[in-house]
Every structure is written in structure tokens, then in C-alpha cells.
N, C-alpha and C. Protein backbone atom coordinates (compact mmCIF):
# COMPACT_ATOMS: atom_id res chain seq x y z
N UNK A 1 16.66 42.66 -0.78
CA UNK A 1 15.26 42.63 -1.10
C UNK A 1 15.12 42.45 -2.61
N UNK A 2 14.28 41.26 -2.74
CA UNK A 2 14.16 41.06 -4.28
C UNK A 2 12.72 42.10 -4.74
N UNK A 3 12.61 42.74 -5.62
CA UNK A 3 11.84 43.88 -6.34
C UNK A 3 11.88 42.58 -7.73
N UNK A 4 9.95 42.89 -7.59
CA UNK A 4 9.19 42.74 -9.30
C UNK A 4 9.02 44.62 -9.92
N UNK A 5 9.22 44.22 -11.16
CA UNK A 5 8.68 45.19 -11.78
C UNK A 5 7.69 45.32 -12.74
N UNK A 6 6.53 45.76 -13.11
CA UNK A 6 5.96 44.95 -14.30
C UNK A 6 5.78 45.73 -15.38
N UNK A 7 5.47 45.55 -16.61
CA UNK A 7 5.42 46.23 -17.99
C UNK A 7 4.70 47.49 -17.86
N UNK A 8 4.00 47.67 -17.00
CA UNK A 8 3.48 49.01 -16.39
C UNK A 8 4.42 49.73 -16.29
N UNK A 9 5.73 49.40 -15.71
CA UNK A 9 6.54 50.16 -14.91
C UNK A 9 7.69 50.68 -15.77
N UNK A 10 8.11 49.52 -16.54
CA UNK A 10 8.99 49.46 -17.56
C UNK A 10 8.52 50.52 -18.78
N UNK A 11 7.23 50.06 -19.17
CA UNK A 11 6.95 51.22 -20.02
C UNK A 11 7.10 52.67 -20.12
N UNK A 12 6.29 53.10 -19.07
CA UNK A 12 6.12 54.18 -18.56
C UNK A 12 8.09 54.43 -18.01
N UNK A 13 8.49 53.78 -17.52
CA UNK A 13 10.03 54.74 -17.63
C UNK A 13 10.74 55.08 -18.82
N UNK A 14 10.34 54.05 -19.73
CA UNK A 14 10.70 53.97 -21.24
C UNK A 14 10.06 55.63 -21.71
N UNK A 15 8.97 55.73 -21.71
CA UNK A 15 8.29 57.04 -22.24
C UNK A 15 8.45 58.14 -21.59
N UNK A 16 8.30 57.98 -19.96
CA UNK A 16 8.60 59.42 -19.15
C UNK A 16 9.68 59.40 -18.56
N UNK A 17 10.88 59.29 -18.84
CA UNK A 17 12.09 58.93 -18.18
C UNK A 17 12.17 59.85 -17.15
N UNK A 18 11.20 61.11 -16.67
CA UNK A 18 11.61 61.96 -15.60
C UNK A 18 10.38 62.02 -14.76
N UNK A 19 9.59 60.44 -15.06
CA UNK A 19 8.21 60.31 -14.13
C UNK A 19 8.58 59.26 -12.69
N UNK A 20 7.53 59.48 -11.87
CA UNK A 20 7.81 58.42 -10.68
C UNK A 20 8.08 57.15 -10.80
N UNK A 21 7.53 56.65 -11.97
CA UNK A 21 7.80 55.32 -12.01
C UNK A 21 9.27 55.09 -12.79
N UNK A 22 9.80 55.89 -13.32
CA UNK A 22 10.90 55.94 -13.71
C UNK A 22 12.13 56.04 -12.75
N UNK A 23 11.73 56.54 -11.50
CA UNK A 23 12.83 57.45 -10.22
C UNK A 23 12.98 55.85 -9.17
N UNK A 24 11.59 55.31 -9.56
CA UNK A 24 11.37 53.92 -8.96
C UNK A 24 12.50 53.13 -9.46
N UNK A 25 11.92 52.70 -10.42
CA UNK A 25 12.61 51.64 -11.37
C UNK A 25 14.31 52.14 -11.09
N UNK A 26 14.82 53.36 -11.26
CA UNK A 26 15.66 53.70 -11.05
C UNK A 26 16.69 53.21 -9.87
N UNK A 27 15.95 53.51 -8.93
CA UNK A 27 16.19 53.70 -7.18
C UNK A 27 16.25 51.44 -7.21
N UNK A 28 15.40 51.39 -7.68
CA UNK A 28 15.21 49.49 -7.42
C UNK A 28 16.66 49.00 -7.59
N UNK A 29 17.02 49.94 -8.92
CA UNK A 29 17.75 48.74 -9.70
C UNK A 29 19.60 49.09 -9.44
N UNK A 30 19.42 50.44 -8.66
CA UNK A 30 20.50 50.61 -8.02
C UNK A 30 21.03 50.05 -6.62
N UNK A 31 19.83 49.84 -5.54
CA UNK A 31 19.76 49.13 -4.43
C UNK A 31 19.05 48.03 -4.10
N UNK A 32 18.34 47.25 -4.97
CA UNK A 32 18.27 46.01 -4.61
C UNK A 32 18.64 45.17 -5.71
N UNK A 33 17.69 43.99 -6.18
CA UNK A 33 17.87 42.74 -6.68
C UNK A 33 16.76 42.67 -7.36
N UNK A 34 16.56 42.97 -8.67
CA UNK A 34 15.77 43.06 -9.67
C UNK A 34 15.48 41.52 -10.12
């Protein structure tokens, strides 16, 4: 499964590294295709 991510997402993991969108981005980029 190919996963977008967008500067929303990226940011916000950048700043809250222990927020949902961070656990996301996380979880994406370990099991799919960024």
C-alpha cells in the first residue's frame, strides 16, 4: 500500500514527536511504501 503524507503530518511529527500524527507517520513508514 502506497501512503501520502502531507506537510501537516510531517510537521507536526517534527514538533510533537510523541503525538498521533507522529505514531502515524511512524507506523507508515515502517509497513508500507511512502
Amino acid at each position: 500500500m502506497k501512503i501520502l503524507a502531507d506537510t501537516n503530518i510531517l510537521i507536526s511529527a517534527l514538533l510533537w514527536p510523541n503525538s498521533k500524527p507522529a505514531a502515524a507517520l511512524l507506523h507508515a513508514a515502517r509497513y508500507h511504501e511512502l
